[in-house]
C-alpha atoms as a PDB file:
ATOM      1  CA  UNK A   1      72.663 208.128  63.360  1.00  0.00           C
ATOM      2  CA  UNK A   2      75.852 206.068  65.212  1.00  0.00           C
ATOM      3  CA  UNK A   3      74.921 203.230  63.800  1.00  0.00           C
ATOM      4  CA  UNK A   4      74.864 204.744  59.886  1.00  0.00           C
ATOM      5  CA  UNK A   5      78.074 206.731  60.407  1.00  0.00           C
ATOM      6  CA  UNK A   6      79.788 203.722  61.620  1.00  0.00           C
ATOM      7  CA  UNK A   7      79.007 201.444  58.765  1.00  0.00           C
ATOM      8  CA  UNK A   8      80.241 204.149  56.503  1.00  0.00           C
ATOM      9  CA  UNK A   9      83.312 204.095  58.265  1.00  0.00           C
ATOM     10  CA  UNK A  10      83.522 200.205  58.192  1.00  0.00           C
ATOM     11  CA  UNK A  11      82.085 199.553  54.938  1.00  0.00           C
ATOM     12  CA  UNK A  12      85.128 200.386  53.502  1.00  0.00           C
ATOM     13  CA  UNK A  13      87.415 198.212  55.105  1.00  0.00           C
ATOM     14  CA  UNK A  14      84.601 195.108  54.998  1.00  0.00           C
ATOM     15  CA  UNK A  15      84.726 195.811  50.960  1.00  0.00           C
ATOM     16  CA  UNK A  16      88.378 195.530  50.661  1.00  0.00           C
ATOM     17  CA  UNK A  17      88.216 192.369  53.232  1.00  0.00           C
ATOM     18  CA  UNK A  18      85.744 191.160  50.562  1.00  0.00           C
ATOM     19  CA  UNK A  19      87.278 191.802  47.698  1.00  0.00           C
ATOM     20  CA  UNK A  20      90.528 190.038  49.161  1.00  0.00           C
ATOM     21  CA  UNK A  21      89.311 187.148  50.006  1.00  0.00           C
ATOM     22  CA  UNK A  22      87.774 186.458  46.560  1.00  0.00           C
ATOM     23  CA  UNK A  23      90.799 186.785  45.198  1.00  0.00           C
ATOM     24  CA  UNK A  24      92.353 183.683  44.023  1.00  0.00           C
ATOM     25  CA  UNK A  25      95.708 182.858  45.200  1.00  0.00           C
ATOM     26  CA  UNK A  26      98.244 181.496  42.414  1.00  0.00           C
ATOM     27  CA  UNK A  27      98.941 178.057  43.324  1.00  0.00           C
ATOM     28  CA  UNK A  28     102.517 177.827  44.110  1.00  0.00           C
ATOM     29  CA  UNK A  29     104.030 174.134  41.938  1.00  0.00           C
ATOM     30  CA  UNK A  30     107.120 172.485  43.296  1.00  0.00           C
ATOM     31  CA  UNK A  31     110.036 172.637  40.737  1.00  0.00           C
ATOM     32  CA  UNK A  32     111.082 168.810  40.039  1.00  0.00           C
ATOM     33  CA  UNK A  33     114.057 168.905  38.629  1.00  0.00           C
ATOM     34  CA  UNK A  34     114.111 166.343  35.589  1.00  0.00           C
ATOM     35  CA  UNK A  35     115.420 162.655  36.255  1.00  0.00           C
ATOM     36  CA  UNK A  36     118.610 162.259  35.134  1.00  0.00           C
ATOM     37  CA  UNK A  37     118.632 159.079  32.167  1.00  0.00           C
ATOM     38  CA  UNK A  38     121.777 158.723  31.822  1.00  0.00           C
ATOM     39  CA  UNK A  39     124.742 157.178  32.988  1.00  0.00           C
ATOM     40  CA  UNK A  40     128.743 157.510  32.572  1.00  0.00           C
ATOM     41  CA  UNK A  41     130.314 154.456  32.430  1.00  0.00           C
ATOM     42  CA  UNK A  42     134.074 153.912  32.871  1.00  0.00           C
ATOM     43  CA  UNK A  43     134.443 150.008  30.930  1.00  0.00           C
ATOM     44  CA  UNK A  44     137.534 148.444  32.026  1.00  0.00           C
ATOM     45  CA  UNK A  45     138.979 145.114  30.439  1.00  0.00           C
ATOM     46  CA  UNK A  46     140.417 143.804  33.373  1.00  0.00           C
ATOM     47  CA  UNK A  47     144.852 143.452  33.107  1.00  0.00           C
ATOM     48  CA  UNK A  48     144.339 139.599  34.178  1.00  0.00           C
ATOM     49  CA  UNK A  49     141.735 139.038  31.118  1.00  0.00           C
ATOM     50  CA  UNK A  50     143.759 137.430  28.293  1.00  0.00           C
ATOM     51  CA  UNK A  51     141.812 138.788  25.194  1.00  0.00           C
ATOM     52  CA  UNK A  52     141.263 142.372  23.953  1.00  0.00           C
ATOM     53  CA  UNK A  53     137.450 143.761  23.829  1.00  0.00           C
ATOM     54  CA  UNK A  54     136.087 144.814  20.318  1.00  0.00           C
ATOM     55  CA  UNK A  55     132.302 144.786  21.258  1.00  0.00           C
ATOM     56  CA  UNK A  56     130.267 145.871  23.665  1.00  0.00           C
ATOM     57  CA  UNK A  57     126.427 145.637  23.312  1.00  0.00           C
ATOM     58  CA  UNK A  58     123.573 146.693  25.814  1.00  0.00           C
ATOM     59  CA  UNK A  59     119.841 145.692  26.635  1.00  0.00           C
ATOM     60  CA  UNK A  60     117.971 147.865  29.031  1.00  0.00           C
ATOM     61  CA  UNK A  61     116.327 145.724  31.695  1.00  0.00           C
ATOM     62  CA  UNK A  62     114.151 148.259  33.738  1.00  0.00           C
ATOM     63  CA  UNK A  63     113.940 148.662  37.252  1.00  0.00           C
ATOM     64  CA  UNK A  64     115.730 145.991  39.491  1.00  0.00           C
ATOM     65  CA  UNK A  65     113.052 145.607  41.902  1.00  0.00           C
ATOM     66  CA  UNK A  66     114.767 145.411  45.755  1.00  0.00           C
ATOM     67  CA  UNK A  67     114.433 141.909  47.693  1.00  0.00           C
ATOM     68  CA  UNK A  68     112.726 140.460  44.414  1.00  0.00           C
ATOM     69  CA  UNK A  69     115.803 140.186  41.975  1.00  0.00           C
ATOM     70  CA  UNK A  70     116.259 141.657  38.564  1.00  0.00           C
ATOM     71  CA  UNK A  71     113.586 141.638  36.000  1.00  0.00           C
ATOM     72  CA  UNK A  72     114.562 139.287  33.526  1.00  0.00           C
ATOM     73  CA  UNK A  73     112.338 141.250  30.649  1.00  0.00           C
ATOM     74  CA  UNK A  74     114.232 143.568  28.509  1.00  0.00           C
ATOM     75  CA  UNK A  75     112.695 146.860  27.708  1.00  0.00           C
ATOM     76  CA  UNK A  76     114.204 147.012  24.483  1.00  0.00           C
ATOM     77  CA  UNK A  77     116.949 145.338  22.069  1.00  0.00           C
ATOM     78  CA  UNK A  78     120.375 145.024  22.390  1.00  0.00           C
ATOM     79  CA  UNK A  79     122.414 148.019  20.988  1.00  0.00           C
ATOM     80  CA  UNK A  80     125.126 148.795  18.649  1.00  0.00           C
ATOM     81  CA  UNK A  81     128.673 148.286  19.249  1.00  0.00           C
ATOM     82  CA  UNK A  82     129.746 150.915  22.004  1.00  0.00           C
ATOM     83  CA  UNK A  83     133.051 150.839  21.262  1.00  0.00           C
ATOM     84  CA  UNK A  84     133.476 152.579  18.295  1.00  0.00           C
ATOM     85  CA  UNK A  85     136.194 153.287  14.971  1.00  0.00           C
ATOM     86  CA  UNK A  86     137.897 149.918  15.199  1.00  0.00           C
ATOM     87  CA  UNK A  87     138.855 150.319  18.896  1.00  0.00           C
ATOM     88  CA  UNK A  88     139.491 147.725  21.274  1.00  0.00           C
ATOM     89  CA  UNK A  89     140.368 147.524  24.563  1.00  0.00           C
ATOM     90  CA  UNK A  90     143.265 145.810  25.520  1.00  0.00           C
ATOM     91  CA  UNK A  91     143.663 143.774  28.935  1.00  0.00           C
ATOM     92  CA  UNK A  92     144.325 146.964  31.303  1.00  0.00           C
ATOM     93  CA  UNK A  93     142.482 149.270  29.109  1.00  0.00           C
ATOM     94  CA  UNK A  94     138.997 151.101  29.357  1.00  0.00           C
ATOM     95  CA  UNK A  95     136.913 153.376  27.773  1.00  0.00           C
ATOM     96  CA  UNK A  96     134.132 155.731  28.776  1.00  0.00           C
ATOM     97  CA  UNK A  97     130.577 156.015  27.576  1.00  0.00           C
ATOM     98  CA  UNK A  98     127.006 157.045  28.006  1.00  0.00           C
ATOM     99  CA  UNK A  99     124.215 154.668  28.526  1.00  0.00           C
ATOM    100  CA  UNK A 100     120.535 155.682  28.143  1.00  0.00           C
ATOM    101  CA  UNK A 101     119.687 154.060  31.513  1.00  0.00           C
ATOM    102  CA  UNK A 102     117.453 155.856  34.183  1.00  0.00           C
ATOM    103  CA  UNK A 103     118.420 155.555  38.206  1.00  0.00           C
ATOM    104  CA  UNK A 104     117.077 152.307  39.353  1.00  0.00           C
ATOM    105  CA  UNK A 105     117.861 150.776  36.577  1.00  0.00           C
ATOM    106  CA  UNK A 106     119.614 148.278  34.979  1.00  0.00           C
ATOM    107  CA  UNK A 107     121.198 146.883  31.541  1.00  0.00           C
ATOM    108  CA  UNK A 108     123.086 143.551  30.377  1.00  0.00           C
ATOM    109  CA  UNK A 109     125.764 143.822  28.525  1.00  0.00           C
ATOM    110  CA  UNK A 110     127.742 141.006  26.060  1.00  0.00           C
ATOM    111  CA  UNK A 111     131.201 141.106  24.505  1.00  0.00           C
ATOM    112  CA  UNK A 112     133.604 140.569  21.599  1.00  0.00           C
ATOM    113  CA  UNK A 113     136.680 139.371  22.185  1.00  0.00           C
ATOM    114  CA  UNK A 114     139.585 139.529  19.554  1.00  0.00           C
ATOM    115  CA  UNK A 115     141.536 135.926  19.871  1.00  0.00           C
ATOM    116  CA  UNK A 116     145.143 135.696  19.885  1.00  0.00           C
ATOM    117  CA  UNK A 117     145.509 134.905  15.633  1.00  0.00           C
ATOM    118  CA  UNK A 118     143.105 138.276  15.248  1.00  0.00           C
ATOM    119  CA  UNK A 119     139.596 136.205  15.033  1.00  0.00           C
ATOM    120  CA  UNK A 120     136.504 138.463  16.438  1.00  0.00           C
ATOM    121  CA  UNK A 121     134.167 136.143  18.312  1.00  0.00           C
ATOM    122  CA  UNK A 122     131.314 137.129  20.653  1.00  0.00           C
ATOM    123  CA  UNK A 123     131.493 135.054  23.714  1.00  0.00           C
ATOM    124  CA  UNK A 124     127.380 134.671  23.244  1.00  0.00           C
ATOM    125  CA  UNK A 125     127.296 132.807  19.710  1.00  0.00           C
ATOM    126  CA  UNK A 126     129.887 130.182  21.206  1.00  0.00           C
ATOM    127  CA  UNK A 127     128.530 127.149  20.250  1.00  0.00           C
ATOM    128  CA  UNK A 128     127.210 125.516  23.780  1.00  0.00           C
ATOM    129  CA  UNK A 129     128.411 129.306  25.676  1.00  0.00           C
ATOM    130  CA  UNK A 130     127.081 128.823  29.071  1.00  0.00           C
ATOM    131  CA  UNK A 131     127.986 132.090  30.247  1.00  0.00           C
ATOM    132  CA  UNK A 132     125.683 134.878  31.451  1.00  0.00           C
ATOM    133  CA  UNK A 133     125.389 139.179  30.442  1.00  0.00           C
ATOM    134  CA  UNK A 134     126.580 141.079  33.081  1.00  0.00           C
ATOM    135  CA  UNK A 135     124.583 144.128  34.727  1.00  0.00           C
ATOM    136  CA  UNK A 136     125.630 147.499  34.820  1.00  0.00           C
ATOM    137  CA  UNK A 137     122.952 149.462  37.325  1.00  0.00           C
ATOM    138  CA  UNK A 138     122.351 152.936  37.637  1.00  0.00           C
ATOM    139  CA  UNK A 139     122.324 153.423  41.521  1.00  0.00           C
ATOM    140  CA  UNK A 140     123.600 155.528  44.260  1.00  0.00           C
ATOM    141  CA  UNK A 141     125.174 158.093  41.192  1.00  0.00           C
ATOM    142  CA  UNK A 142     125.093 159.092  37.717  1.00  0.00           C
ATOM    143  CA  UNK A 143     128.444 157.661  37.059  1.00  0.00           C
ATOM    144  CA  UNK A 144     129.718 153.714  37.232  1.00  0.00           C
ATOM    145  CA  UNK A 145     133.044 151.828  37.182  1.00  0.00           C
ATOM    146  CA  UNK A 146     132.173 148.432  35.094  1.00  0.00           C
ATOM    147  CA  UNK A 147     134.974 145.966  35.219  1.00  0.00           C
ATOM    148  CA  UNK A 148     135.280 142.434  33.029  1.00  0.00           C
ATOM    149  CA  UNK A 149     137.441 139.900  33.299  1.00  0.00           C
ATOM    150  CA  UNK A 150     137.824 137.213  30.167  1.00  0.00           C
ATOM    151  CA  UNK A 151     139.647 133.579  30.191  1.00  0.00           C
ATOM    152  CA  UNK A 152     139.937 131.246  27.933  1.00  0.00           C
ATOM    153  CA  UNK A 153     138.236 127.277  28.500  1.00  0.00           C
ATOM    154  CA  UNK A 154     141.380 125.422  27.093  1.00  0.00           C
ATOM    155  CA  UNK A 155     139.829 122.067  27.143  1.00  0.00           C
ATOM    156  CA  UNK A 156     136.850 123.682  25.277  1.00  0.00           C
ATOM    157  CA  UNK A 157     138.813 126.529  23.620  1.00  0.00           C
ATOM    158  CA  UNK A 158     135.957 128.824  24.335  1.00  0.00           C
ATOM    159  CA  UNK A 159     135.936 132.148  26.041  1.00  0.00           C
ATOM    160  CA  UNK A 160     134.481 133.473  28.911  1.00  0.00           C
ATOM    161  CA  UNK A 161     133.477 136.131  31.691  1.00  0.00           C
ATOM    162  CA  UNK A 162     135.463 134.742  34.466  1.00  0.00           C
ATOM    163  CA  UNK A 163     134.354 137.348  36.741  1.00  0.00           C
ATOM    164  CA  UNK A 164     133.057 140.712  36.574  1.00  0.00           C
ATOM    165  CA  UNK A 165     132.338 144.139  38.744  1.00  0.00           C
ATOM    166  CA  UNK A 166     129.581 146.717  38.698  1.00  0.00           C
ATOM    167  CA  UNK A 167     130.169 150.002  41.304  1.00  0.00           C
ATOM    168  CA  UNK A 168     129.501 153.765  41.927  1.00  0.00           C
ATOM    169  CA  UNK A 169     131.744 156.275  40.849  1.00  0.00           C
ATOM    170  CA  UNK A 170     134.738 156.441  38.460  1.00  0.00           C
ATOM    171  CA  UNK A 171     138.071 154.697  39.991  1.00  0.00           C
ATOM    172  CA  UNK A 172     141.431 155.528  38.865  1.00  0.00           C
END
């Protein structure tokens, strides 16, 4: 008789032991928050370049892979002018923009200059233009200070990045 008015007592609390056990527990999911894609660019034409900027065209790269160098395959086409309504930007100037270009990444970009007697030229359809697209790379922040510097050949009368910087943040 123990024995049967024991289990009665403990058959409830095995049947709620049961029944909480089968239960199934919600799965908890880590929030990721999304990747951010894009970055803020300050442009800056550089006060010792001697030619104003009218263009400004980028080609997403993908990732640049650490130790290994840059890929050299573009993930895409080169875009529209980013400088927009006629602007230029004048040795000393800059201009800020958005580029489509996720952390890790990395574009190229290419210029227009505006010569001295008002002709646009694009340094890369020089004839015989030797010269290389810069990078702009989306790493360590979301924004980027991109700064160009642009001569002039005199010999050759061509135009051309003589030197160019890429860094975190926004400078003044």
């Amino acid at each position: 008789m123990k024995v049967v008015s024991t289990f009665r007592l403990l058959f409830p609390a095995l049947f709620c032991m049961a029944l909480f056990l089968s239960c199934e527990k919600e799965k908890e999911t880590e929030v990721i928050p999304p990747v951010v894609k894009s970055l803020y660019v300050k442009f800056i034409n550089d006060s010792r370049s001697v030619v104003s900027i009218y263009s400004i065209s980028v080609m997403n790269m993908g990732a640049v892979q650490s130790g290994k160098g840059a890929s050299t395959i573009s993930e895409g086409s080169w875009s529209a002018n980013l400088i927009s309504g006629g602007a230029v930007i004048a040795p000393g100037g800059h201009q800020f923009f958005t580029l489509n270009i996720a952390p890790g990444d990395y574009a190229q970009y290419r210029i227009g200059v505006v010569a001295p007697g008002g002709q646009q030229i694009l340094l890369h359809e020089q004839s015989g233009y030797q010269g290389e697209n810069p990078p702009i790379t989306h790493w360590g922040g979301d924004d980027r200070t991109v700064s160009v510097t642009v001569w002039k050949n005199e010999p050759t009368g061509q135009y051309y990045i003589a030197g160019w910087s890429d860094f975190v943040g926004i400078s003044n």
